[in-house]
N, C-alpha and C. Protein backbone atom coordinates (compact mmCIF):
# COMPACT_ATOMS: atom_id res chain seq x y z
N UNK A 1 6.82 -7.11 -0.47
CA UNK A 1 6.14 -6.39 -1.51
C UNK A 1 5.06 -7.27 -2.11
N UNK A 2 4.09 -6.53 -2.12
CA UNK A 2 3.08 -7.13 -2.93
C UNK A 2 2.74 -7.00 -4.29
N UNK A 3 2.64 -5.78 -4.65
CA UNK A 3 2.72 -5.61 -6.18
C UNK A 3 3.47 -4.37 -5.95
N UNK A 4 4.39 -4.47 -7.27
CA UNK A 4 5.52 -3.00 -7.59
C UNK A 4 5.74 -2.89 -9.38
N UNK A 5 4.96 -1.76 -9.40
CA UNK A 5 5.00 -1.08 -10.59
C UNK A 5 6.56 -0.44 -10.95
N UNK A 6 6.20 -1.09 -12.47
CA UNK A 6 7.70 0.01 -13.53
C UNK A 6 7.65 0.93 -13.40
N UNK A 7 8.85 1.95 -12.86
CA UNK A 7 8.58 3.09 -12.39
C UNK A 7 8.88 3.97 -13.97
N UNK A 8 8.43 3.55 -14.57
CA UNK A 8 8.34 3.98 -16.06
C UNK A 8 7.00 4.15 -16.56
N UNK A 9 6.52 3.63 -15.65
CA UNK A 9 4.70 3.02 -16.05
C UNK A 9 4.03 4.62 -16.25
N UNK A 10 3.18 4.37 -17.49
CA UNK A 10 2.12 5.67 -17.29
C UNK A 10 0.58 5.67 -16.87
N UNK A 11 -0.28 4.28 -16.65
CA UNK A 11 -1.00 3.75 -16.61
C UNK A 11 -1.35 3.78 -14.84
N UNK A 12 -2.74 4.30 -14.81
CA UNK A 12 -2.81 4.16 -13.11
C UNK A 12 -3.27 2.80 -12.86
N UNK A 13 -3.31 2.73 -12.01
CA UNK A 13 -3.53 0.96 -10.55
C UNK A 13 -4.81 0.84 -10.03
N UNK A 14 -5.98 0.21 -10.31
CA UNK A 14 -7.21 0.12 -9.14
C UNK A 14 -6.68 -1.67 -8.75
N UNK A 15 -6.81 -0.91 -7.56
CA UNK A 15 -7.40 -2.01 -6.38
C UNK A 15 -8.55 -1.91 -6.16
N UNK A 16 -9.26 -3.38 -5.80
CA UNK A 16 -10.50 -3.84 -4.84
C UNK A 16 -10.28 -4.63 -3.85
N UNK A 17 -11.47 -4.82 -3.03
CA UNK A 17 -11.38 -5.65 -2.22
C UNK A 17 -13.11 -5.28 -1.54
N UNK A 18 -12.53 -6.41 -0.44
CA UNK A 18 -14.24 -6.73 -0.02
C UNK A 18 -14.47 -7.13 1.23
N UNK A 19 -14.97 -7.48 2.04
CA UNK A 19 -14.78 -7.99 3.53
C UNK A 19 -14.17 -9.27 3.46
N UNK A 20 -13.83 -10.24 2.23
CA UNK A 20 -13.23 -11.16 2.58
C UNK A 20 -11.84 -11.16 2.01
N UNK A 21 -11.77 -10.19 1.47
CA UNK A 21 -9.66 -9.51 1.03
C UNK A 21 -9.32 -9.15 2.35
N UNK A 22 -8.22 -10.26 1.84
CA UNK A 22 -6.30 -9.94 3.31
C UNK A 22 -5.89 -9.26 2.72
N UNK A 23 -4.79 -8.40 2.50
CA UNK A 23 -3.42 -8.34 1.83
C UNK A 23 -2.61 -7.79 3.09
N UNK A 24 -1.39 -9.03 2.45
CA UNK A 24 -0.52 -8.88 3.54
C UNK A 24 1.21 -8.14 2.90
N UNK A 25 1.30 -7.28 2.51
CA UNK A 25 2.39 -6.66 2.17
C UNK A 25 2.22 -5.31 1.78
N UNK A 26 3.07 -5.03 0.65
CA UNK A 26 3.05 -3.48 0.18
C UNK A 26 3.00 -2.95 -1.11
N UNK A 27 2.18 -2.22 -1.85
CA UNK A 27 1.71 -1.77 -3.33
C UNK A 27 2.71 -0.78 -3.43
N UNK A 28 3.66 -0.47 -3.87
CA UNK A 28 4.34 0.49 -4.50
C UNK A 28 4.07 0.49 -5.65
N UNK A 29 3.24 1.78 -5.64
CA UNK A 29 3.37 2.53 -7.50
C UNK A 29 3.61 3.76 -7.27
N UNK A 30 4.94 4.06 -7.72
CA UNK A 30 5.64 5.25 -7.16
C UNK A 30 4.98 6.75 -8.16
N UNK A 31 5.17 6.10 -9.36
CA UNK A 31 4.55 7.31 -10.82
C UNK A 31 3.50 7.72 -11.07
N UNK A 32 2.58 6.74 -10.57
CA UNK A 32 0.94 7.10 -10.98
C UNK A 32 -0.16 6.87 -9.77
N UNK A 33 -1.22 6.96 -10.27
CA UNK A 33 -2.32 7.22 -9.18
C UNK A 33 -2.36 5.57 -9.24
N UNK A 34 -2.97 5.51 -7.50
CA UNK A 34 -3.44 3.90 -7.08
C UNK A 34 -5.08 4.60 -6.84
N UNK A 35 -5.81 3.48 -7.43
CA UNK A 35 -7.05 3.78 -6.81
C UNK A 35 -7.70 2.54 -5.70
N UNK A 36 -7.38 2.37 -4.95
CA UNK A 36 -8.04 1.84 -4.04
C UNK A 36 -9.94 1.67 -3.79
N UNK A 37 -10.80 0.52 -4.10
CA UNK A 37 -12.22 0.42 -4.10
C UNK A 37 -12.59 -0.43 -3.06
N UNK A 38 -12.66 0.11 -2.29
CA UNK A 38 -13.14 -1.08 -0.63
C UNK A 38 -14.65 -1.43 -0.62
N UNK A 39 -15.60 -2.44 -0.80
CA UNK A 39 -16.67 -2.71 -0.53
C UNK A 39 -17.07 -3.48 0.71
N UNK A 40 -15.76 -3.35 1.35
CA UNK A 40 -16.42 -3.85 3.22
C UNK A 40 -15.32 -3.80 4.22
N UNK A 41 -15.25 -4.33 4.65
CA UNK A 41 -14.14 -4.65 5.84
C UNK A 41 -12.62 -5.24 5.67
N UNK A 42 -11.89 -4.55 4.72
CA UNK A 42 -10.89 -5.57 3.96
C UNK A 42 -9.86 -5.53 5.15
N UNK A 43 -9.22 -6.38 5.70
CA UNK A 43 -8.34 -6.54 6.44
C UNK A 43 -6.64 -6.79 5.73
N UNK A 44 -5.57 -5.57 6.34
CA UNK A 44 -4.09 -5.58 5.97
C UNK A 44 -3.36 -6.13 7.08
N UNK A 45 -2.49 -6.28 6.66
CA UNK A 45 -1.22 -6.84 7.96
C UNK A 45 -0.21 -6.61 7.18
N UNK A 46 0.47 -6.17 8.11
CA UNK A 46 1.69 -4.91 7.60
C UNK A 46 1.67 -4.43 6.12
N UNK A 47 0.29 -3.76 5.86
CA UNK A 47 0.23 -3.21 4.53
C UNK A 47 0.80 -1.97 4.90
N UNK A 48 1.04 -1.19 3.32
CA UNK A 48 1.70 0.30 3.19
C UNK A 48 0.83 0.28 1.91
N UNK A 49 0.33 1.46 1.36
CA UNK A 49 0.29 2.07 0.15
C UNK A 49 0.57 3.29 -0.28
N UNK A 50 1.91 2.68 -1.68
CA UNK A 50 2.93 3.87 -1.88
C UNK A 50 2.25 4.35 -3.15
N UNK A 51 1.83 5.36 -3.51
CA UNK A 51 1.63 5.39 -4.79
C UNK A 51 1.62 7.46 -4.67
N UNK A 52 2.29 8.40 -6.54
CA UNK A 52 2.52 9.28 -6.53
C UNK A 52 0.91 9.56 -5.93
N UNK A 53 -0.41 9.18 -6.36
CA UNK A 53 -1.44 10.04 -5.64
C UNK A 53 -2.52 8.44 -5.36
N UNK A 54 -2.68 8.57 -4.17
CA UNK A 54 -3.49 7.37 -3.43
C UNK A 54 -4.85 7.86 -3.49
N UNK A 55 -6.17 7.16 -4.12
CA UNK A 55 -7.43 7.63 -3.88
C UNK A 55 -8.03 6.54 -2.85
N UNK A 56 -8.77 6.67 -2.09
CA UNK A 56 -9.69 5.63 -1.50
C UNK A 56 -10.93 5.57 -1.44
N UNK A 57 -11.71 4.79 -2.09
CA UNK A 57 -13.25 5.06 -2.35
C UNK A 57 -14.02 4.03 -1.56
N UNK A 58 -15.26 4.28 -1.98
CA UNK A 58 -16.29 3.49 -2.28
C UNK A 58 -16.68 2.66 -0.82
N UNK A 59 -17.37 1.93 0.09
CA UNK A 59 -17.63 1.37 1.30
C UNK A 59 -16.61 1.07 2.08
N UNK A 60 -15.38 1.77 1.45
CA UNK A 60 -13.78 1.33 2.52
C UNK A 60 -13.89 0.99 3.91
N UNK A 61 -13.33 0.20 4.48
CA UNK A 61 -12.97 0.01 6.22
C UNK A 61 -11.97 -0.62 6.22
N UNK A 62 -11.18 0.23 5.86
CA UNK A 62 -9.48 -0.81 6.16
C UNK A 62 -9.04 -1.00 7.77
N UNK A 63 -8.58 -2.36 7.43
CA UNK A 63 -8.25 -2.53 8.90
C UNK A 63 -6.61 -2.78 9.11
N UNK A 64 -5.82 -1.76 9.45
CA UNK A 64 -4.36 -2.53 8.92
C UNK A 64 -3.39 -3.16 10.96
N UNK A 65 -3.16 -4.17 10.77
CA UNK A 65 -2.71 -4.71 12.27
C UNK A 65 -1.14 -4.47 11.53
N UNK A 66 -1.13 -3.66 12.50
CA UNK A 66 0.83 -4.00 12.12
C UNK A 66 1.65 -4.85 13.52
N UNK A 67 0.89 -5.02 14.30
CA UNK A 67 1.44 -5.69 15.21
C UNK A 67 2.33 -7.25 14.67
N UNK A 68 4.02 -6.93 15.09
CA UNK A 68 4.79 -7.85 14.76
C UNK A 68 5.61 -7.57 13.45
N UNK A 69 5.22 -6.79 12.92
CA UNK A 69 5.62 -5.91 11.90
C UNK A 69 7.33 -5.06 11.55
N UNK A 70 7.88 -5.47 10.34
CA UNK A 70 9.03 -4.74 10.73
C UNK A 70 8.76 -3.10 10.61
N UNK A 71 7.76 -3.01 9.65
CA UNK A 71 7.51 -1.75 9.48
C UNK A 71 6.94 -0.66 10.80
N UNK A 72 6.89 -1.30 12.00
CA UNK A 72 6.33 -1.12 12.85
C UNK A 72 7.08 -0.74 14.32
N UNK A 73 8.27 -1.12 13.92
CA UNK A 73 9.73 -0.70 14.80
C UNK A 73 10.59 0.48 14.61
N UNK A 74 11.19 0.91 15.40
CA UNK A 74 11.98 1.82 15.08
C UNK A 74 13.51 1.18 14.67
N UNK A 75 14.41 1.93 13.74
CA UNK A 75 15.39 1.73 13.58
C UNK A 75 16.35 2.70 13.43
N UNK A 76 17.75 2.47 14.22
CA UNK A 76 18.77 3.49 14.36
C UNK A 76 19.71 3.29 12.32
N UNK A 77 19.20 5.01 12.16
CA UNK A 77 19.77 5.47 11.06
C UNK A 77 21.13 6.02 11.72
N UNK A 78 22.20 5.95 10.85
CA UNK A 78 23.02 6.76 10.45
C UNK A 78 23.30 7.96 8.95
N UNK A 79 22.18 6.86 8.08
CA UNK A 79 22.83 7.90 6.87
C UNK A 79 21.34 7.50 5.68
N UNK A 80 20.82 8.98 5.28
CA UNK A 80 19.80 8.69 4.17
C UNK A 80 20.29 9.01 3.14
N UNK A 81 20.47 8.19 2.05
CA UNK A 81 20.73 8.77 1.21
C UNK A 81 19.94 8.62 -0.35
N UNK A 82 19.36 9.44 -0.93
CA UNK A 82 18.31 8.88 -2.02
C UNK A 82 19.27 8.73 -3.40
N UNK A 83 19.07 7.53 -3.99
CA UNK A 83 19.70 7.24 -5.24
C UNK A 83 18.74 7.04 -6.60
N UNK A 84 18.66 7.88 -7.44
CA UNK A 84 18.28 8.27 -8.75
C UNK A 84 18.25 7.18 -9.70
């Protein structure tokens, strides 16, 4: 995880970045809007972005490599269960 919002939070999230932003993990903001502002070529590795409403603006070119990634495998479920 990279950044994880109080899921109490009422306040939305901007991100930036630029052709020389990595990010290498995952934004969970489950409650509010993420705004995402790309001004070039920002490169992810095994990024995710969780957020209740995701915007993406402005010169974006995300590049996300998930190669090597756990998020990127399959895995044998037996049981989902969501907890409150």
């Amino acid at each position: 995880m990279l950044f994880i919002q109080n899921p109490s939070a009422t306040a939305g999230s901007l991100i930036s970045g630029n052709a020389a932003t990595t990010f290498d993990g995952t934004f969970y903001f489950p409650s509010t809007t993420v705004d995402y502002n790309g001004g070039g070529a920002s490169t992810f590795q095994c990024a995710m972005i969780v957020g209740y409403i995701v915007n993406i603006s402005g010169n974006s070119s995300i590049q996300n490599n998930t190669t090597g990634c756990y998020a990127d495998t399959k895995q044998a479920v037996e049981r989902v269960r969501l907890v409150a």
